[in-house]
Structures are given as C-alpha cells and as structure tokens.
Protein backbone atom coordinates (compact mmCIF):
# COMPACT_ATOMS: atom_id res chain seq x y z
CA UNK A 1 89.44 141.87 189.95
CA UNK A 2 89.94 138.53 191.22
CA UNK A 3 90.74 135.19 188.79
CA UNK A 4 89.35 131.86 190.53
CA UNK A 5 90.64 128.08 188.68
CA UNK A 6 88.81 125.17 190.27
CA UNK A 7 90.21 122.33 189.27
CA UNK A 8 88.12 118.97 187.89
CA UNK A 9 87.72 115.98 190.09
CA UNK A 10 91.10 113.38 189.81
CA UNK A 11 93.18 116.90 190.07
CA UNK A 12 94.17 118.94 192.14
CA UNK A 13 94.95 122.98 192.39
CA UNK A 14 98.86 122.77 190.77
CA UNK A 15 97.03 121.24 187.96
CA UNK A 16 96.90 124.63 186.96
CA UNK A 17 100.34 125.72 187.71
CA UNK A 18 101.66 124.98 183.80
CA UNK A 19 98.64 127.42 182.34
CA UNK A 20 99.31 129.58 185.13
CA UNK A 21 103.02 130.03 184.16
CA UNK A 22 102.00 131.63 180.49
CA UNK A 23 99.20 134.18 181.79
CA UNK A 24 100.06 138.32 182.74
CA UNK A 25 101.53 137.92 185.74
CA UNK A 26 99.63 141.31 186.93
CA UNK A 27 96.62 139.37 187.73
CA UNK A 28 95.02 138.32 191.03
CA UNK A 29 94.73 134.36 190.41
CA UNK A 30 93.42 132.26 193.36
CA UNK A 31 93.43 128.45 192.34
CA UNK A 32 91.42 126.41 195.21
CA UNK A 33 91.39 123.23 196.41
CA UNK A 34 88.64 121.85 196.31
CA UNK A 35 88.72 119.07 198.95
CA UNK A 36 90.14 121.83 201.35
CA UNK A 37 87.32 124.30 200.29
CA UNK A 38 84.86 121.54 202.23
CA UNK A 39 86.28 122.07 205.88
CA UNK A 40 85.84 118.69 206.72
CA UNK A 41 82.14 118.44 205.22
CA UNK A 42 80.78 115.24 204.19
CA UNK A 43 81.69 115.11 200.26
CA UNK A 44 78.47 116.21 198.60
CA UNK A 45 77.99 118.42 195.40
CA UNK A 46 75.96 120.83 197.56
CA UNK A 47 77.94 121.08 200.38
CA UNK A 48 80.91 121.73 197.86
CA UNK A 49 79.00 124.41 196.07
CA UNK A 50 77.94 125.76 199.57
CA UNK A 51 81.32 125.80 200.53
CA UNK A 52 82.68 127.85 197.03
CA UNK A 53 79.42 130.09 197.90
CA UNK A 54 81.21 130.93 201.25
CA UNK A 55 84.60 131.81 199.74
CA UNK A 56 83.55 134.32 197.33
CA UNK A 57 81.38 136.08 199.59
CA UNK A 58 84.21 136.71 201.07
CA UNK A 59 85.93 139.00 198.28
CA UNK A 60 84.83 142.21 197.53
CA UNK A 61 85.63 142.60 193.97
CA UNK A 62 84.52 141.49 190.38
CA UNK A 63 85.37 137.39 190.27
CA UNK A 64 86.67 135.98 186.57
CA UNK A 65 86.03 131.98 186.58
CA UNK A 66 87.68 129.88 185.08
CA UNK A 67 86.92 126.12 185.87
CA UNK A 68 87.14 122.42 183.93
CA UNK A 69 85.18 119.62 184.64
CA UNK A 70 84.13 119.37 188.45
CA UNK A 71 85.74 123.39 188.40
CA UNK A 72 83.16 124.03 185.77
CA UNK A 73 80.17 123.00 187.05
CA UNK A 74 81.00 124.77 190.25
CA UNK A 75 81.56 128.51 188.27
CA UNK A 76 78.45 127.48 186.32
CA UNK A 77 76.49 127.18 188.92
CA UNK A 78 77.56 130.26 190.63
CA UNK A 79 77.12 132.43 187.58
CA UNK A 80 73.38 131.45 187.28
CA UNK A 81 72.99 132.23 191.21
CA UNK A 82 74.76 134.83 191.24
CA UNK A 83 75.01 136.65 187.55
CA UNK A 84 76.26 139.38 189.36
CA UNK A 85 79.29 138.64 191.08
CA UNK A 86 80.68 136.86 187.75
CA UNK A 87 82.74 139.60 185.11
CA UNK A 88 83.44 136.08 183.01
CA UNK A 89 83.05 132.82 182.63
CA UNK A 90 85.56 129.95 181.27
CA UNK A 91 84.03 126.81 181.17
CA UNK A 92 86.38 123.81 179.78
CA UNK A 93 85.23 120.27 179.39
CA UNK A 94 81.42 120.67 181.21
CA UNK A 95 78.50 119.04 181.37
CA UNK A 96 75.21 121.27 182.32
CA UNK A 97 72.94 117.93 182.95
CA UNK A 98 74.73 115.10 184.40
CA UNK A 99 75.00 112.07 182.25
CA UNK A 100 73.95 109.20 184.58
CA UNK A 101 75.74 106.84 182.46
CA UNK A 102 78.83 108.53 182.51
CA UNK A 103 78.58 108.97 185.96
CA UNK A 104 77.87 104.85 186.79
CA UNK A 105 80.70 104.01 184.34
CA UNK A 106 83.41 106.37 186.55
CA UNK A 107 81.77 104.85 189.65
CA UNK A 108 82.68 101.35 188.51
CA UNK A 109 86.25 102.60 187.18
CA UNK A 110 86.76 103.88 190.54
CA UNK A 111 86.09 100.61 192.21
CA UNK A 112 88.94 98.93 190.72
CA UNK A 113 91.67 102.15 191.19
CA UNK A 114 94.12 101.42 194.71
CA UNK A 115 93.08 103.64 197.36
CA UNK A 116 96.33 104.98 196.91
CA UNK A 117 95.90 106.79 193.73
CA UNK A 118 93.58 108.86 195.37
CA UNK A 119 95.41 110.25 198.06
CA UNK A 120 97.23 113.24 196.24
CA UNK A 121 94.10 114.21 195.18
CA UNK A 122 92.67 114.83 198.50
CA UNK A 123 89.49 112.79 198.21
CA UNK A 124 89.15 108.87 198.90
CA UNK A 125 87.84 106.41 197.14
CA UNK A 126 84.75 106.75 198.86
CA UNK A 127 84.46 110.45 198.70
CA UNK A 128 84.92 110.24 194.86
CA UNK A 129 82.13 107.69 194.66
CA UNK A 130 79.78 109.84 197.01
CA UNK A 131 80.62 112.67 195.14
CA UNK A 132 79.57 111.41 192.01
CA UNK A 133 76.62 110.08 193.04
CA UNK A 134 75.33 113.20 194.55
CA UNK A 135 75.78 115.17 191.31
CA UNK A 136 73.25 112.25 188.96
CA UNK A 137 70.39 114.88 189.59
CA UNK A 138 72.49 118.15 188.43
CA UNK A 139 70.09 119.82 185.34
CA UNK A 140 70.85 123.49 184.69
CA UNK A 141 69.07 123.47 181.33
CA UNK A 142 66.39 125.80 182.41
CA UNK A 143 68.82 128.88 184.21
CA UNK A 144 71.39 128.60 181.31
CA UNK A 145 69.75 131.70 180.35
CA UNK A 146 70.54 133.39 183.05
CA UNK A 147 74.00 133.35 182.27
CA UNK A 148 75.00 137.45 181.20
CA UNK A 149 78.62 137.65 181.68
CA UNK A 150 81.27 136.44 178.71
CA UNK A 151 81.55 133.06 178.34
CA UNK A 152 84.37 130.78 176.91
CA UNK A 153 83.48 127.23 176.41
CA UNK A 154 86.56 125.45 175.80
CA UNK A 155 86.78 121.73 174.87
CA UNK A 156 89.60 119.59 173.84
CA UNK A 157 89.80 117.93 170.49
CA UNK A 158 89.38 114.85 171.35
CA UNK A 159 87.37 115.51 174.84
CA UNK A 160 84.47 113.01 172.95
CA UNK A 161 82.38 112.47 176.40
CA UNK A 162 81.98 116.69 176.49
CA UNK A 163 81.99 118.28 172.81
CA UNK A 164 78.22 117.78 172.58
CA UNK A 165 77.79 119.11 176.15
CA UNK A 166 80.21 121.82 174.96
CA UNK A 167 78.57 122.52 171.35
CA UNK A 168 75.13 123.34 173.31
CA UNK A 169 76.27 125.42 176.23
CA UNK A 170 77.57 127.62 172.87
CA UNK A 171 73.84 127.98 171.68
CA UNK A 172 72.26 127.47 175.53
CA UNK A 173 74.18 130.77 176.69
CA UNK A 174 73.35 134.01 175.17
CA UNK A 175 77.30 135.81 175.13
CA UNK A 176 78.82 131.92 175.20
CA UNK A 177 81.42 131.64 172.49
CA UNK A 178 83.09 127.68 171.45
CA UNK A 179 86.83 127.09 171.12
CA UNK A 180 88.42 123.67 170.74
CA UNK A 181 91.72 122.87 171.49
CA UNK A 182 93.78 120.41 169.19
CA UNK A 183 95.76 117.69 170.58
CA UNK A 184 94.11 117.89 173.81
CA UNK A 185 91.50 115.65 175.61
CA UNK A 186 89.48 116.06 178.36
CA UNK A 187 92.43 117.90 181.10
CA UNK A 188 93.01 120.36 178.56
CA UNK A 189 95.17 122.42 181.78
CA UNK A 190 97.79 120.10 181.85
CA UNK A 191 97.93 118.94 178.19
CA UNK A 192 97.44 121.74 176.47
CA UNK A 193 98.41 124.64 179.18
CA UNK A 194 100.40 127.13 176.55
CA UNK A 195 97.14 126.93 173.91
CA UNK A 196 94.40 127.19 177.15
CA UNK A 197 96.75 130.24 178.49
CA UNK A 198 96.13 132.19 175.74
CA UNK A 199 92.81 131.86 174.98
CA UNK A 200 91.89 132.45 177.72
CA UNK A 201 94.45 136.00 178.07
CA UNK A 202 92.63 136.79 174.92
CA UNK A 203 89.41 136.05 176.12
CA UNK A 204 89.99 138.05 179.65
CA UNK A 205 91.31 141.45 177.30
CA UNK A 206 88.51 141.55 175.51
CA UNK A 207 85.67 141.17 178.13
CA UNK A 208 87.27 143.43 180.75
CA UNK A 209 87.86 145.70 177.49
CA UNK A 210 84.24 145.70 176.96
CA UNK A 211 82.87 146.12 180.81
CA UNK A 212 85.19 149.39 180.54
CA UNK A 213 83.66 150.66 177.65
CA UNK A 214 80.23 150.00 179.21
C-alpha cells in the first residue's frame, strides 16, 4: 500500500515532516511536491491534476490520500476519477466548489507579498496568481457521490473559511466521517501535527481493517 501527502498551496512537502514523525514508521509514505510534480508545465489546476494523474499511474498498489487544502482538492479529484485506485481518503481543510470570493481576496493578498516569500515554496508570485485563477470554475458537487472509499474530513477549529465546506463533504460523501481539530486553523499539519497523526493512524487501522475483512 502506498500513503501519498500533497501539501496545500503556500507549503511545501516538509510541511508534513512534523505529522510524519508520529505515524508507524512501517508505512510506505510518499509526500510530493507539488511544483516539481508539474515538470516545468505552465501552472494550471489541470495540468497539476494531469501531472498527479501521471504519478500514480505509475504505482502498482492500493494508494491512501491524504491531502489539505490545494493537496485536497487534488486526492478529491482523483478519488471521483478514479474510485478505484483510492483504499482512503483524508481530506483536511477543502473546498469541493471554489469560492470565487475567497479566491479574488488571496489574489489581492498575493499582490502585496515580496516575491521573495514565495520562493521556498516553489511557485512565484505569478504562478500562485495563475493558479488560483484557473481553479474559480472547480464544482465537484455532482461526482461527490462517487466517492466509495473511507473518508476523513478533517478541519481545524478555527479553519472558519472551510468548516462549512468541511460540514457538507460529511453529508455529500456516503462513508465521509467529520473530525475537528482544536487549537488548530487552517495548516492543521504543522500546527496541530501530533493530534492530525493520530487521527489519521486511527483512521488508516480501521479502513485497511475493514478492506481485509471484505
């Protein structure tokens, strides 16, 4: 079984290490990159998502997601394309139709952030704001039914911009279950990594638990 973390947008893949550190170490964990998963594409939702669709048609085995934010939307997407690659899903801090507002209001944050502060994230400036834009059409209201693997939605406390995104991917998914994290907001990987780790442990023991059974 392989474990993929994709990271949300403004990280990068060590923001994962900390959560990381506190799962069974027996487990196959790949954490990508995101901006390296393009190859040099132009900076695009789809060519991202083509790009993620590459990579795990390269592995042969049962694939556990587990992404936040950007991450999120990315192992969403895959598990309604492809319900049958995905064993199970973790899903912290997503949206499943963009909110255009939200998106406009990063846009203009982003104007005013030095170019600087982007570059050990591995987009620029530009890329961010292309990015963004290219994801104000992203709806996946209608497949969210297509969803049949175990699902953990996990949303920080005080994550305000996703718990009502959060709150309906629990009713929108048929095997989704909702978990909130205290004391965290919306990165709940690096503020909360001990409390993420082991939901999430919990979470995998139990699913892989019941695909045995079945």
């Amino acid at each position: 079984m392989r474990y993929i973390f994709l990271h949300g947008l403004g990280q990068n893949s060590s923001s994962w290490d900390h959560t990381i550190s506190y799962l069974s170490r027996n487990r196959h964990i790949n954490c990508l990159d995101l901006p390296k998963l393009l190859k040099q594409k132009e900076v695009t939702y789809n060519h991202l998502y083509a790009s993620f669709v590459e990579y795990c048609a390269e592995i042969d085995e049962p694939l556990h997601l587990c992404g936040l934010s950007l991450g999120g939307i990315l192992a969403l997407n895959y598990a309604i394309d492809y319900p049958e690659r995905v064993s199970s899903l973790v899903l912290i801090g997503v949206q499943y139709k963009m909110p255009k507002a939200l998106l406009k209001f990063q846009n203009i944050i982003f104007q005013f952030i030095p170019h600087s502060a982007f570059q050990q994230m591995g987009f620029t400036k530009q890329d961010f704001i292309q990015l963004t834009n290219s994801m104000s059409t992203l709806n996946f209201s209608k497949s969210l039914h297509n969803i049949s693997c175990k699902t953990l939605i996990v949303c920080g406390k005080n994550d305000y911009a996703n718990k009502r995104a959060s709150k309906e991917l629990e009713l929108l998914i048929p095997t989704a279950k909702l978990q909130f994290i205290t004391k965290a907001g919306h990165e709940v990987n690096t503020q909360a990594p001990r409390e993420l780790a082991d939901l999430v442990e919990i979470f995998w023991r139990i699913s892989n638990k019941m695909s045995s059974d079945h």
